[in-house]
PDB file of N, CA and C in Angstrom:
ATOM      1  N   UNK A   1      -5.438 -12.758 -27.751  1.00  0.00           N
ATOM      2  CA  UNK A   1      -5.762 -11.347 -27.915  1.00  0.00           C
ATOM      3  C   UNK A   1      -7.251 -11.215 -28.233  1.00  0.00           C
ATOM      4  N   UNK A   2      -8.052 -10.549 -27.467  1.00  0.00           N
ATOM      5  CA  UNK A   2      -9.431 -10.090 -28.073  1.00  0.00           C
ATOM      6  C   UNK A   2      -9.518  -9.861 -28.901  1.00  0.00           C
ATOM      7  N   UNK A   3     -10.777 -10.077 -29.379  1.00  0.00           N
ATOM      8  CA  UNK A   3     -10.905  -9.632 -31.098  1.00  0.00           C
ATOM      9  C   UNK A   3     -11.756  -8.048 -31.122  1.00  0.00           C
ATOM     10  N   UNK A   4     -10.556  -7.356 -31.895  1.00  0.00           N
ATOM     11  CA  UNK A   4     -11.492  -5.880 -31.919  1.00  0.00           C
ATOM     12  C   UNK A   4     -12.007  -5.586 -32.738  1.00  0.00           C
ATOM     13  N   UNK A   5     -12.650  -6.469 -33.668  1.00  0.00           N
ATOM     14  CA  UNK A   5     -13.430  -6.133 -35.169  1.00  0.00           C
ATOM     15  C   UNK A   5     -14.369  -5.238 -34.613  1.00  0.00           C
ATOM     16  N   UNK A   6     -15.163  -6.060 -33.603  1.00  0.00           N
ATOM     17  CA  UNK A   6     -16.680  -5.082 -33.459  1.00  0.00           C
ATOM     18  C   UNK A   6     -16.569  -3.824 -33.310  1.00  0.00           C
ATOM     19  N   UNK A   7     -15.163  -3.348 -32.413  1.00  0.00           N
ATOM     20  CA  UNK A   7     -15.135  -1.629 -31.923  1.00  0.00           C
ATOM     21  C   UNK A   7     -13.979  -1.436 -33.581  1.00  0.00           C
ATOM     22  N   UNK A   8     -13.825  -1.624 -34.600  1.00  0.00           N
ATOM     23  CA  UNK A   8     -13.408  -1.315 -35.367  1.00  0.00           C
ATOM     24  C   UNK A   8     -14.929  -1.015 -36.626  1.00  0.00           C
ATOM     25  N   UNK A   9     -15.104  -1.961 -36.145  1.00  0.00           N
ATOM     26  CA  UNK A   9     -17.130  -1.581 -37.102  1.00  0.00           C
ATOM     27  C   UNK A   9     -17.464  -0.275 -36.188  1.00  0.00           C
ATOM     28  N   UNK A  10     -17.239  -0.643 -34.810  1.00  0.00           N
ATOM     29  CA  UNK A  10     -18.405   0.828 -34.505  1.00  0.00           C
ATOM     30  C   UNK A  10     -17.620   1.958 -34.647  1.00  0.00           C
ATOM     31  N   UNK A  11     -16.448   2.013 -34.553  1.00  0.00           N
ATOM     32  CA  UNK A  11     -15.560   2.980 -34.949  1.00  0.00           C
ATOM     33  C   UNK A  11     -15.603   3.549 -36.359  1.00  0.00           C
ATOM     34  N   UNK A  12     -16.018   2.497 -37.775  1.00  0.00           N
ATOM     35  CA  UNK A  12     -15.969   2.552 -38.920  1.00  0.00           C
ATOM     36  C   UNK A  12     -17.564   3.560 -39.073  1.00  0.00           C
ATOM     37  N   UNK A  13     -18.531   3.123 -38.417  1.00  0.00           N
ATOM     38  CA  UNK A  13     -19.755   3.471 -38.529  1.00  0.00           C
ATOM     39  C   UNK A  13     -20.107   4.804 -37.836  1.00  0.00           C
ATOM     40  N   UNK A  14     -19.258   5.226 -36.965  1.00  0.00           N
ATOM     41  CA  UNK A  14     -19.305   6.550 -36.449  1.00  0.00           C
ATOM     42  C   UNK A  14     -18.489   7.276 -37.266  1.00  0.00           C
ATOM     43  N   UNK A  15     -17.568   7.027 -38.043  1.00  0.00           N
ATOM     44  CA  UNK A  15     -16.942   8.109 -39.017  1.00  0.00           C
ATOM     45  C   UNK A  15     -17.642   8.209 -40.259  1.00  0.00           C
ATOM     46  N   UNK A  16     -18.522   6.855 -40.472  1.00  0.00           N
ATOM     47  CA  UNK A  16     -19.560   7.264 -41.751  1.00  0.00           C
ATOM     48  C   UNK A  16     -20.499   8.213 -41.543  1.00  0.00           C
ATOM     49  N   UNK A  17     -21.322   7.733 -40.403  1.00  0.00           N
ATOM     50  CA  UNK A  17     -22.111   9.112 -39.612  1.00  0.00           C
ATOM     51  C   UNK A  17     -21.881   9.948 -39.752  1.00  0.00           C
ATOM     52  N   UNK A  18     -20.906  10.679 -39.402  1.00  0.00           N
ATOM     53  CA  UNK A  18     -20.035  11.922 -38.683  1.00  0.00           C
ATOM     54  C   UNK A  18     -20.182  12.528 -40.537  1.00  0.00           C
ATOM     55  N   UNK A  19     -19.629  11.544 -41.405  1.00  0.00           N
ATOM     56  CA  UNK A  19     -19.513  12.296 -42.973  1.00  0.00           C
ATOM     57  C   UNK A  19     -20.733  12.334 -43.447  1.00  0.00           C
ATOM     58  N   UNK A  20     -21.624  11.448 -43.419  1.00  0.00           N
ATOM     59  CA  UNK A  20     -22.615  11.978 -43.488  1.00  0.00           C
ATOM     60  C   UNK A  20     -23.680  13.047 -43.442  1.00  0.00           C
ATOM     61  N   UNK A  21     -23.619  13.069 -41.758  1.00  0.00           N
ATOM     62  CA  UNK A  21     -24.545  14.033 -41.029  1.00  0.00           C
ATOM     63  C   UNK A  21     -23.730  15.387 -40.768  1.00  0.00           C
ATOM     64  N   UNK A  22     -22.335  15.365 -40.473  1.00  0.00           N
ATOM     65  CA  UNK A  22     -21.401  16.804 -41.002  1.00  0.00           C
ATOM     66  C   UNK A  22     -21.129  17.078 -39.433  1.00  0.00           C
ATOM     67  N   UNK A  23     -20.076  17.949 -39.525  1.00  0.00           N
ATOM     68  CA  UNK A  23     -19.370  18.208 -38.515  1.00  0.00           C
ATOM     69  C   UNK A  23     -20.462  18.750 -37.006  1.00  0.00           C
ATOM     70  N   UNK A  24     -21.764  19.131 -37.501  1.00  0.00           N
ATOM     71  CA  UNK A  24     -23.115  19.499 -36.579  1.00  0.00           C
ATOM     72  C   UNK A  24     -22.975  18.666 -35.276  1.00  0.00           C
ATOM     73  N   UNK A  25     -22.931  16.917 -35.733  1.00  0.00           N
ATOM     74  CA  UNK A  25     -23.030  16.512 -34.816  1.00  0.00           C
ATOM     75  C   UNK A  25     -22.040  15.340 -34.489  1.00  0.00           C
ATOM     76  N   UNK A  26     -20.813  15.792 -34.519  1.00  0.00           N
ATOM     77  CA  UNK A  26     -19.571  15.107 -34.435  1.00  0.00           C
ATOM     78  C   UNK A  26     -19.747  15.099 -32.623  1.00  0.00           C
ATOM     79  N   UNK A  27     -19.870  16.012 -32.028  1.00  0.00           N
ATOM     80  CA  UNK A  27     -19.753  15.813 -30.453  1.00  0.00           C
ATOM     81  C   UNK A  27     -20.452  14.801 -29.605  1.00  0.00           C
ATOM     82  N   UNK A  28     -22.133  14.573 -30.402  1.00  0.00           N
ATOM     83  CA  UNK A  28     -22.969  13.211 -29.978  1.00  0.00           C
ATOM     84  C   UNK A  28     -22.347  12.374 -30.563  1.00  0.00           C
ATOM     85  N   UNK A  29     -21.768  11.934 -32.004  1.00  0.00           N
ATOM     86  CA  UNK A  29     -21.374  11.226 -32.479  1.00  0.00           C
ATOM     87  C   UNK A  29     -20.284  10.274 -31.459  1.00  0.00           C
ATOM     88  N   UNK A  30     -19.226  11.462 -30.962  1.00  0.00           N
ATOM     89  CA  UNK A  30     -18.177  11.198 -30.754  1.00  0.00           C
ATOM     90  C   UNK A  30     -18.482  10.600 -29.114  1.00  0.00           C
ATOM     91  N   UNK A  31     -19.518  10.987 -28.136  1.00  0.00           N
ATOM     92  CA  UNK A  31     -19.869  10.678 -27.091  1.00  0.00           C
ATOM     93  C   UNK A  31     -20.586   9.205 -27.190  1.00  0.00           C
ATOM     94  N   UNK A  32     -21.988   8.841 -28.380  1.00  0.00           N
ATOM     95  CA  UNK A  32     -22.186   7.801 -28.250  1.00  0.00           C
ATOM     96  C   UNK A  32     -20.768   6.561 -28.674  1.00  0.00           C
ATOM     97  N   UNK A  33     -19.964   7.026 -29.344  1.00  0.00           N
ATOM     98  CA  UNK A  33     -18.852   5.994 -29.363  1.00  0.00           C
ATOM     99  C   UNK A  33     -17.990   5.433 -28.169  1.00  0.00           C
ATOM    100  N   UNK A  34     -17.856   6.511 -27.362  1.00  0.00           N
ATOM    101  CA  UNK A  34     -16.629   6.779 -26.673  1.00  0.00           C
ATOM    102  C   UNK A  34     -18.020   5.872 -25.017  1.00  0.00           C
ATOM    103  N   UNK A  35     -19.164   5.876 -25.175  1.00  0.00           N
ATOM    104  CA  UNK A  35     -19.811   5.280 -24.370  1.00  0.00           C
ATOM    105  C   UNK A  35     -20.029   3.927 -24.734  1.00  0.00           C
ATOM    106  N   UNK A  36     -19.700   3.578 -26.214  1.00  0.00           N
ATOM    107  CA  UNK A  36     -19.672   2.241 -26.213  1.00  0.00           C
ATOM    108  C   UNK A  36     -18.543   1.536 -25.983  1.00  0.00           C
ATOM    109  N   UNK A  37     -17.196   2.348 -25.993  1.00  0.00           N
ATOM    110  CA  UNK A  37     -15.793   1.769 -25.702  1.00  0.00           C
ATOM    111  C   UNK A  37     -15.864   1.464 -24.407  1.00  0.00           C
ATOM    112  N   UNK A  38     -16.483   2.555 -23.548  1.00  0.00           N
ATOM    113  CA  UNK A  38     -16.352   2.318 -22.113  1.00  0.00           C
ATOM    114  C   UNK A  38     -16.929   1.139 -21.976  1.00  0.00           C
ATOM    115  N   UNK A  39     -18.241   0.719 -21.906  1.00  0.00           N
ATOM    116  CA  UNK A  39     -18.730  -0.639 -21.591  1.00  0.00           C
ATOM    117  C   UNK A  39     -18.498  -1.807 -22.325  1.00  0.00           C
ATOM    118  N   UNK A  40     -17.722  -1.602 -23.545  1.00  0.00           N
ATOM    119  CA  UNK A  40     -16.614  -2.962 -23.886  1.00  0.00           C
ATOM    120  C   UNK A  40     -15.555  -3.022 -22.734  1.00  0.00           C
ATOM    121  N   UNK A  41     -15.339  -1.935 -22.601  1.00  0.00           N
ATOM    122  CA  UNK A  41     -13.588  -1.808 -21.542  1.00  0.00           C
ATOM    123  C   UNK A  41     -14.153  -2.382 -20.032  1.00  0.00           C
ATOM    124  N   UNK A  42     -15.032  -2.238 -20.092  1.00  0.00           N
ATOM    125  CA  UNK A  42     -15.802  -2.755 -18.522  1.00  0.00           C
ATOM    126  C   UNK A  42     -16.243  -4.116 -18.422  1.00  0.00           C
ATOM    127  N   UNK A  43     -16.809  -4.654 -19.630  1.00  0.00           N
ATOM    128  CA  UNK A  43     -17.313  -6.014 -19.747  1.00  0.00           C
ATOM    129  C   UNK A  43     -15.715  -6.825 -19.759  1.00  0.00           C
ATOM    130  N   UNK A  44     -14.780  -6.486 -20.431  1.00  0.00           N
ATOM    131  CA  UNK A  44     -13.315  -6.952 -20.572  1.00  0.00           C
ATOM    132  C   UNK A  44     -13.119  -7.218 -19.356  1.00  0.00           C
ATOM    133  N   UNK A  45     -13.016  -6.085 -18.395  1.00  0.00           N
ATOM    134  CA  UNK A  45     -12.578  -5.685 -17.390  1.00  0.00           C
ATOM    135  C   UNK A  45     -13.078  -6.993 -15.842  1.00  0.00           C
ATOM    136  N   UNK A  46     -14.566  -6.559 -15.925  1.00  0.00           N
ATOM    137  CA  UNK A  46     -15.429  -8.170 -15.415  1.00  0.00           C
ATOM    138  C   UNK A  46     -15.285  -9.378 -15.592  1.00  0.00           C
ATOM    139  N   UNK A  47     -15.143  -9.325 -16.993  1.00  0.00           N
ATOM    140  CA  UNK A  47     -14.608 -10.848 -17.424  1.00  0.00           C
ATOM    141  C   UNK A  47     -13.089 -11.374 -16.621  1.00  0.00           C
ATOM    142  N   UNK A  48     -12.146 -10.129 -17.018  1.00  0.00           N
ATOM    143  CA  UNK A  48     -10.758 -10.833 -16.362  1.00  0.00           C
ATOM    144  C   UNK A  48     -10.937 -10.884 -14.660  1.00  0.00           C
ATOM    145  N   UNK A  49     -11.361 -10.244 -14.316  1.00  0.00           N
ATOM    146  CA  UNK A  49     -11.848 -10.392 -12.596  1.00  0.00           C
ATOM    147  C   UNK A  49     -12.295 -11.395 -12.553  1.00  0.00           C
ATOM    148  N   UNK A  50     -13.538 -11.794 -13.023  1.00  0.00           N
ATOM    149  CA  UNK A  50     -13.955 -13.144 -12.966  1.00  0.00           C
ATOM    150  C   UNK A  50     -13.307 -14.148 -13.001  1.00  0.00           C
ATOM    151  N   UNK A  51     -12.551 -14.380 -13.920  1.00  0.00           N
ATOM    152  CA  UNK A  51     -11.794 -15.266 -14.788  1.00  0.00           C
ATOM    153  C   UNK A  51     -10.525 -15.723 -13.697  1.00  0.00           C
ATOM    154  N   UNK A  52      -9.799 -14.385 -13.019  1.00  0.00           N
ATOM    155  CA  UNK A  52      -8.947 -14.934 -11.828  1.00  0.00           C
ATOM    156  C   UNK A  52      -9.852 -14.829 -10.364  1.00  0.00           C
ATOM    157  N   UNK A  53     -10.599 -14.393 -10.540  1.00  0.00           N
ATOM    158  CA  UNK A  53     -11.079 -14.452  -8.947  1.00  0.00           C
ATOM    159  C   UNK A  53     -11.212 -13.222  -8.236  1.00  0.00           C
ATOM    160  N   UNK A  54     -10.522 -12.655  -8.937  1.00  0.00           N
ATOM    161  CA  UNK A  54     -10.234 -11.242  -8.231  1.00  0.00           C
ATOM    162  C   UNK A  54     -11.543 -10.483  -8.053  1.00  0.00           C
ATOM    163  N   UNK A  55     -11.146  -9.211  -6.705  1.00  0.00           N
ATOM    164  CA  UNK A  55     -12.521  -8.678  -6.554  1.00  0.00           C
ATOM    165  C   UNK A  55     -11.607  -7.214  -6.377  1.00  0.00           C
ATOM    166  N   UNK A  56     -12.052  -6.178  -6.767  1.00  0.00           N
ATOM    167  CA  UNK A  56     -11.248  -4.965  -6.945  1.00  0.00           C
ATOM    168  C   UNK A  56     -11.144  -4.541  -5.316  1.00  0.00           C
ATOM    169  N   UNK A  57     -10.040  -3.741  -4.799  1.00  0.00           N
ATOM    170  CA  UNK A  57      -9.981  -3.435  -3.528  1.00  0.00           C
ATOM    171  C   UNK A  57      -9.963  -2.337  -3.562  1.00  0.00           C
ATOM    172  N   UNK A  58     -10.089  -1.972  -2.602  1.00  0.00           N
ATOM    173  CA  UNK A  58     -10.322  -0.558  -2.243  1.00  0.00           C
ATOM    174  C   UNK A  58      -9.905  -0.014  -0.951  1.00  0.00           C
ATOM    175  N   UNK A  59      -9.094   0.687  -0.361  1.00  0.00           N
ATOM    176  CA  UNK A  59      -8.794   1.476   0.791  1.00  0.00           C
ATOM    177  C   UNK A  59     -10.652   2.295   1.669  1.00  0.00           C
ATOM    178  N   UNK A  60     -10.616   1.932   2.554  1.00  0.00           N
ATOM    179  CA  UNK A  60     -11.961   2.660   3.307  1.00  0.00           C
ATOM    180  C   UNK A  60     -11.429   3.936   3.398  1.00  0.00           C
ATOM    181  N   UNK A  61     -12.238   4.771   3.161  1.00  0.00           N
ATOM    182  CA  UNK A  61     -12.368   5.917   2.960  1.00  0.00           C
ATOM    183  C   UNK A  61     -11.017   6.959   4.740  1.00  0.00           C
ATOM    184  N   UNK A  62     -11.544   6.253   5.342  1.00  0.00           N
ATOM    185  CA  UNK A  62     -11.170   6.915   6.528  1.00  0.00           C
ATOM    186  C   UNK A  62      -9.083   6.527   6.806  1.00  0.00           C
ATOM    187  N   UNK A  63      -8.931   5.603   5.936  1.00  0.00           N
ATOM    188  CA  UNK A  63      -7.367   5.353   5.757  1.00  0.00           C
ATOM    189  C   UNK A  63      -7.070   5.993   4.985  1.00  0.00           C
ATOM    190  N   UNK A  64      -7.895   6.824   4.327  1.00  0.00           N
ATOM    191  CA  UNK A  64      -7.102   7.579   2.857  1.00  0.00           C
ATOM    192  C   UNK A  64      -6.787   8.880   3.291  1.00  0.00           C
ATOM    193  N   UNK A  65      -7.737   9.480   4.666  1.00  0.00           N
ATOM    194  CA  UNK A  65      -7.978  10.734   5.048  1.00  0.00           C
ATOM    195  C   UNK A  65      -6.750  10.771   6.056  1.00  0.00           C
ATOM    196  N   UNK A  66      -6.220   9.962   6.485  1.00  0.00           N
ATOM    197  CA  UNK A  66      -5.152   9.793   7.726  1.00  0.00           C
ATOM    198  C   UNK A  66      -3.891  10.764   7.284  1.00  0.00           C
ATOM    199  N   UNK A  67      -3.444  10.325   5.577  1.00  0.00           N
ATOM    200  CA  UNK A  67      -2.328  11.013   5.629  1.00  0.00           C
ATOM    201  C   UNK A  67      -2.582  12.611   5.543  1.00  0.00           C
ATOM    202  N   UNK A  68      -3.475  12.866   4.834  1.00  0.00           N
ATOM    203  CA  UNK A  68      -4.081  14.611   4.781  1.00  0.00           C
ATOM    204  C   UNK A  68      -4.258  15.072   6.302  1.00  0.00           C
ATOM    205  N   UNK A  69      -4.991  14.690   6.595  1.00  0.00           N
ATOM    206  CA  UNK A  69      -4.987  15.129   8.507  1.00  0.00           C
ATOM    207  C   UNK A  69      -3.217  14.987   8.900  1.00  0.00           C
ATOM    208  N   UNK A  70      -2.291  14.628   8.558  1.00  0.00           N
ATOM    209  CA  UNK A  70      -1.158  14.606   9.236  1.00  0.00           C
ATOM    210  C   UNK A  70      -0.417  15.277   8.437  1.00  0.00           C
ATOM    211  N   UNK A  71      -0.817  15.177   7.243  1.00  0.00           N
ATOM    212  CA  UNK A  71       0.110  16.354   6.599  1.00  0.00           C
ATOM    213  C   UNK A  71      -0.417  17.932   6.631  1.00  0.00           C
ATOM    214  N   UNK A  72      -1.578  18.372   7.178  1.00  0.00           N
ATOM    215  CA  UNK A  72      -2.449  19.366   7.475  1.00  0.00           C
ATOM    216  C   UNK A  72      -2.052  19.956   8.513  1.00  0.00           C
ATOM    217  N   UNK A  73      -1.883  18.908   9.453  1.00  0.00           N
ATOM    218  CA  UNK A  73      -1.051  18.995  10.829  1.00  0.00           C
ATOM    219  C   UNK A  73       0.234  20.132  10.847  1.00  0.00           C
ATOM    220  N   UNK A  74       1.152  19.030  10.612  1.00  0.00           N
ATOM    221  CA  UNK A  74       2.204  18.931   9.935  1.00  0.00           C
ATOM    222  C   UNK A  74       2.634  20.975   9.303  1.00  0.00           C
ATOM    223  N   UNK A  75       2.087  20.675   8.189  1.00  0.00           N
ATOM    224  CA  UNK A  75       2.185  22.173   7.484  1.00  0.00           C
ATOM    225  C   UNK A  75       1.224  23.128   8.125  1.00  0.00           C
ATOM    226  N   UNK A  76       0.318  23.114   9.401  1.00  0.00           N
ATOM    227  CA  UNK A  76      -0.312  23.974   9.870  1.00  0.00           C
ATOM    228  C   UNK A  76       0.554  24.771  10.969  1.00  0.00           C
ATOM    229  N   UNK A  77       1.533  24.121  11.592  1.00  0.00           N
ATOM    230  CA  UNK A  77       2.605  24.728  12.161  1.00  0.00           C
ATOM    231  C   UNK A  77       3.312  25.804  12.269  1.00  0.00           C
ATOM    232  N   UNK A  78       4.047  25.830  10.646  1.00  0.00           N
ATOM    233  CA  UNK A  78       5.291  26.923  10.149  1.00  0.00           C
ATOM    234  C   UNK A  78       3.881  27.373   9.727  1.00  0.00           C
ATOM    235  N   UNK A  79       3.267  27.655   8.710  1.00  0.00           N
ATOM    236  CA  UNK A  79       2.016  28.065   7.655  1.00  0.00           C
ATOM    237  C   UNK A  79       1.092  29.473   8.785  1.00  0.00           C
ATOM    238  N   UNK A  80       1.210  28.822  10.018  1.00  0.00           N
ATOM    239  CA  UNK A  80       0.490  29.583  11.418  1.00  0.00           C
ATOM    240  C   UNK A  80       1.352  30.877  11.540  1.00  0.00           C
ATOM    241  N   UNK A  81       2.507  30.421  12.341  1.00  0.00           N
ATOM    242  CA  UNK A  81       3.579  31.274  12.254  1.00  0.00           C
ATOM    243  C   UNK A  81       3.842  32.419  11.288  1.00  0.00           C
ATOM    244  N   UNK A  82       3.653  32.158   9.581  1.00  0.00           N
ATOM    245  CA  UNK A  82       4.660  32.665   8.879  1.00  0.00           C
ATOM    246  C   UNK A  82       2.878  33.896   8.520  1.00  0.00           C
ATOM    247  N   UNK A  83       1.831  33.225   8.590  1.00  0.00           N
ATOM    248  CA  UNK A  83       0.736  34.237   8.586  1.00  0.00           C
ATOM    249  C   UNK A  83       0.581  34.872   9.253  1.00  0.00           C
ATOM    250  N   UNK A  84       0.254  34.367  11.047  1.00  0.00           N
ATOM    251  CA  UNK A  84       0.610  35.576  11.940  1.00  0.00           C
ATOM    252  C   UNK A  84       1.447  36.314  11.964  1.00  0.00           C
ATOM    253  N   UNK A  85       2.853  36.328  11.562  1.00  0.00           N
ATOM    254  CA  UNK A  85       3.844  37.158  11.318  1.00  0.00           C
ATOM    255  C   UNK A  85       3.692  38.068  10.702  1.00  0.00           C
ATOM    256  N   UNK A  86       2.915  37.794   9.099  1.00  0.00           N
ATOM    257  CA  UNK A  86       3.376  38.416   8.505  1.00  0.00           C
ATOM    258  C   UNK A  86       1.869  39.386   8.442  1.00  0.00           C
ATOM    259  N   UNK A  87       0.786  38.793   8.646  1.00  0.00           N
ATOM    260  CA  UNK A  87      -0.490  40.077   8.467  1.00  0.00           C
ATOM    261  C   UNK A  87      -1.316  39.352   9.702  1.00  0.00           C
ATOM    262  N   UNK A  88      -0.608  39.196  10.753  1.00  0.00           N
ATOM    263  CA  UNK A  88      -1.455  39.390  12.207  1.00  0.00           C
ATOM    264  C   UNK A  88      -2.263  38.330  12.208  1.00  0.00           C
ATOM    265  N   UNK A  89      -3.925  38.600  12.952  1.00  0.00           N
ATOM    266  CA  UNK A  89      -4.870  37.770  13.319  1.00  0.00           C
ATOM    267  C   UNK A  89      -5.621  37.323  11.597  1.00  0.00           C
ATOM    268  N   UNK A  90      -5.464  38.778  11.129  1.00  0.00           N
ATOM    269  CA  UNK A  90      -6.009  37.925   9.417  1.00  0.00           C
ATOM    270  C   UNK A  90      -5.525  37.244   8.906  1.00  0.00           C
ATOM    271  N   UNK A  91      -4.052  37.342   9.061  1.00  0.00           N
ATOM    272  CA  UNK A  91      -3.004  36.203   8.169  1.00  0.00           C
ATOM    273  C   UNK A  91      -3.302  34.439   8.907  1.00  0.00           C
ATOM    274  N   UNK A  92      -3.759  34.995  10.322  1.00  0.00           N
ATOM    275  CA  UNK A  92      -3.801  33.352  10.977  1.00  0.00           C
ATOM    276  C   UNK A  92      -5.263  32.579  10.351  1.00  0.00           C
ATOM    277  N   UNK A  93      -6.048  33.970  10.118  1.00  0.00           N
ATOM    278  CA  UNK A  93      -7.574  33.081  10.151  1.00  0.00           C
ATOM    279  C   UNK A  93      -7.263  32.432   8.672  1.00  0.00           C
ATOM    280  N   UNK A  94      -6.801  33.371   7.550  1.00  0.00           N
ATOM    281  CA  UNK A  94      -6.471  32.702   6.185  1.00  0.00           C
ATOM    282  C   UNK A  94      -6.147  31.319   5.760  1.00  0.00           C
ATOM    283  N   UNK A  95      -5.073  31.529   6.421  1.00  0.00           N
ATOM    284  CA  UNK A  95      -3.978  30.108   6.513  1.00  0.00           C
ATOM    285  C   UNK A  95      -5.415  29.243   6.866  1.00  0.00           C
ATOM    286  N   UNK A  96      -6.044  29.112   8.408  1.00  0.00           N
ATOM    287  CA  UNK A  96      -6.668  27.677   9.040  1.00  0.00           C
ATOM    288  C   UNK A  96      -7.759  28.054   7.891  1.00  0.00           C
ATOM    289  N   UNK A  97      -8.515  28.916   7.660  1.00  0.00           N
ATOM    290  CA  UNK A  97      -9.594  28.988   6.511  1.00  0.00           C
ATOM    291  C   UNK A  97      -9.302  27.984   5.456  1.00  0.00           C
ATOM    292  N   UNK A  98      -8.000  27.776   5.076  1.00  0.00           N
ATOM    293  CA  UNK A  98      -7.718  27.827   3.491  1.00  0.00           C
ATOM    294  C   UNK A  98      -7.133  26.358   3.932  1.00  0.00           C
ATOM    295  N   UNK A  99      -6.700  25.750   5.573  1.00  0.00           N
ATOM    296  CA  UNK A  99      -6.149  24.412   5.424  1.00  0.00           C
ATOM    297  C   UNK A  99      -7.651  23.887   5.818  1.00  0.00           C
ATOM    298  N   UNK A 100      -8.781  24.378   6.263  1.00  0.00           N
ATOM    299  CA  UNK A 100     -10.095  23.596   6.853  1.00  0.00           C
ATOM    300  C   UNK A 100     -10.527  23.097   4.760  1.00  0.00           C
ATOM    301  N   UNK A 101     -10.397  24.267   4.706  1.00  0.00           N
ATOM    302  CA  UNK A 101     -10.927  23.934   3.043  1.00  0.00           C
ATOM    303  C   UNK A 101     -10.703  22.967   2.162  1.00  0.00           C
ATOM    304  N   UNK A 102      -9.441  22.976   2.359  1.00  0.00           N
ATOM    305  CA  UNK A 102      -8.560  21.698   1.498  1.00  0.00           C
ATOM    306  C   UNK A 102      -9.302  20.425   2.108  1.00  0.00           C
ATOM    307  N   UNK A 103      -9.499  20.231   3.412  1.00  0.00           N
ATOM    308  CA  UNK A 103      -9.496  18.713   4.251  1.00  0.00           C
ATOM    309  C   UNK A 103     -10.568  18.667   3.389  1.00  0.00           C
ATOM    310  N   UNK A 104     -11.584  19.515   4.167  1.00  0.00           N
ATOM    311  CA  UNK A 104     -13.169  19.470   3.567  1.00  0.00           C
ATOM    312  C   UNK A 104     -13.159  18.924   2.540  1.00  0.00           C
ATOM    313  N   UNK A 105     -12.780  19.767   0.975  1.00  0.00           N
ATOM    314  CA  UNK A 105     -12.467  18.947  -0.176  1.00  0.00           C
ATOM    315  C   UNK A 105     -12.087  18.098  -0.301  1.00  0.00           C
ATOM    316  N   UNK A 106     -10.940  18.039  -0.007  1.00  0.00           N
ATOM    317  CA  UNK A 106     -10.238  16.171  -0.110  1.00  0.00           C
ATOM    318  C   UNK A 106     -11.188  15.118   0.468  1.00  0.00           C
ATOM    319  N   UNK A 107     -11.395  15.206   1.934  1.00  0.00           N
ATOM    320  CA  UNK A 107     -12.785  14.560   2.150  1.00  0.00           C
ATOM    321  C   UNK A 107     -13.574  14.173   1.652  1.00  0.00           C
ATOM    322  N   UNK A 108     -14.321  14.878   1.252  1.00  0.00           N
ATOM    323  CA  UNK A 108     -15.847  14.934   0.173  1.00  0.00           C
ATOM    324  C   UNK A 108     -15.178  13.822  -0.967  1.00  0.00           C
ATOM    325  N   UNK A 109     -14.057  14.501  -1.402  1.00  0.00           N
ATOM    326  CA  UNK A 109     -14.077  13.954  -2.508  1.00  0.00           C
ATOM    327  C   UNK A 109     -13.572  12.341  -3.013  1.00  0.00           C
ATOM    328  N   UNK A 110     -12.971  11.710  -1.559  1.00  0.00           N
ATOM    329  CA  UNK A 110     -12.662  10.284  -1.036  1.00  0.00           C
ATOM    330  C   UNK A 110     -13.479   9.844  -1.207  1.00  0.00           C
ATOM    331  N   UNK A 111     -14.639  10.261  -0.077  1.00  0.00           N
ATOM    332  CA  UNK A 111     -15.941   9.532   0.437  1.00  0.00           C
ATOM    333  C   UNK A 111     -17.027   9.182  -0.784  1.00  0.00           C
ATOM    334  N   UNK A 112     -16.981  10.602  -1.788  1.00  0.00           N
ATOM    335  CA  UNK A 112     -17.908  10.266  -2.934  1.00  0.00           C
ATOM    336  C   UNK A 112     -17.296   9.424  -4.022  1.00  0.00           C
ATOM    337  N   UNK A 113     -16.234   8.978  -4.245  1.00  0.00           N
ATOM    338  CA  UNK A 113     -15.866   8.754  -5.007  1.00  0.00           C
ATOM    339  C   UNK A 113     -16.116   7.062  -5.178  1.00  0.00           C
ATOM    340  N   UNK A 114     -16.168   6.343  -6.180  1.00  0.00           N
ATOM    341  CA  UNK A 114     -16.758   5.087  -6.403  1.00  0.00           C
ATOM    342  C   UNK A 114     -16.077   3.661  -5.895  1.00  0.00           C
TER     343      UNK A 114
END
């Protein structure tokens, strides 16, 4: 088991702070901590990768987008139908407006993501 003294000191030393300096600046307080957990949790994290070999995987961006394009598909069908039906040429543009939007987003947000 790792030893968690050190994030139990920095944990100990940010609540002395915090009583110290007063509830003013509990939010930096609480951010520089929570930024030092992260890069313990990351160095951990490297180490056990290392340690077996492992290298993190990842899906390419353009396999992740496959099922949204088919489920876009898919629900653009009935979704067409039930808008034109129900409020004409505006109800159709809505619907494809509002399924172009989603892809777009979902997209973007695959591709940027780390």
């Amino acid at each position: 088991m790792p030893d968690t003294r050190p994030l139990r000191d920095e944990l100990q030393a940010t609540l002395d702070a915090r009583r110290d300096l007063g509830p003013d600046y509990e939010p930096a307080l609480i951010d520089s901590f929570v930024d030092r957990l992260d890069a313990t949790i990351a160095a951990r994290v490297r180490a056990e990768l290392d340690q077996h070999g492992a290298a993190p995987r990842r899906k390419p961006p353009a396999s992740q987008l496959i099922p949204l394009a088919l489920g876009s598909m898919a629900l653009g069908i009935p979704l067409t139908a039930i808008g034109a039906a129900q409020a004409g040429g505006f109800g159709l543009f809505i619907v494809w407006v509002a399924i172009v939007v989603i892809n777009v987003a979902a997209a973007v947000a695959i591709i940027r993501r780390p």
